[in-house]
Structure formats: C-alpha cells, structure tokens
C-alpha atoms as a PDB file:
ATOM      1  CA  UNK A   1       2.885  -3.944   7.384  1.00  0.00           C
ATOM      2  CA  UNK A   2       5.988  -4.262   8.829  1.00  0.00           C
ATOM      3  CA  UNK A   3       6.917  -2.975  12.583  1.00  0.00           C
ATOM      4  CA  UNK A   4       9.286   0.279  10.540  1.00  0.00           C
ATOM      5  CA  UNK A   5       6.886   1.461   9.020  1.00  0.00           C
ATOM      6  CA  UNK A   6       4.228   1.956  11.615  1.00  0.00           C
ATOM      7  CA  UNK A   7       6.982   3.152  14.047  1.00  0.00           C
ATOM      8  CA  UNK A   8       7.939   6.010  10.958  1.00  0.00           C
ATOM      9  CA  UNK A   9       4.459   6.727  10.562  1.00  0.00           C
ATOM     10  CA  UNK A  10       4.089   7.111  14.509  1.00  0.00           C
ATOM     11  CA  UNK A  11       7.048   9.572  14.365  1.00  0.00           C
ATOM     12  CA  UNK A  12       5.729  11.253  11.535  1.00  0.00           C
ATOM     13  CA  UNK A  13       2.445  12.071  12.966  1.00  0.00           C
ATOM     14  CA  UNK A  14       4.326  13.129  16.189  1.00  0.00           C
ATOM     15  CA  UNK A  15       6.001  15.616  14.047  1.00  0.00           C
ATOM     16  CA  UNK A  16       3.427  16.987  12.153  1.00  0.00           C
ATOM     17  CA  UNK A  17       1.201  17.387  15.194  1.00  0.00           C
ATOM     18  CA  UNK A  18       4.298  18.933  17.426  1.00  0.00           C
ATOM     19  CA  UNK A  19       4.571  21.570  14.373  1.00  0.00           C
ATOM     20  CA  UNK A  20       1.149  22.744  13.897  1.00  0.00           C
END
C-alpha cells in the first residue's frame, strides 16, 4: 500500500469521526 493512500484513509477517518 502506498504511503497516499494510508495518509487519505487517515484523513478520511478523521473526517468521518469529526462529523458524527
């Protein structure tokens, strides 16, 4: 897996966890 996609993924969970 490359570094961009675990550093998206990080930012996605951040998101979803700063909206709920």
């Amino acid at each position: 897996i490359m570094p961009a996609m675990c550093h998206t993924i990080s930012v996605w969970l951040t998101l979803a966890l700063a909206v709920q």
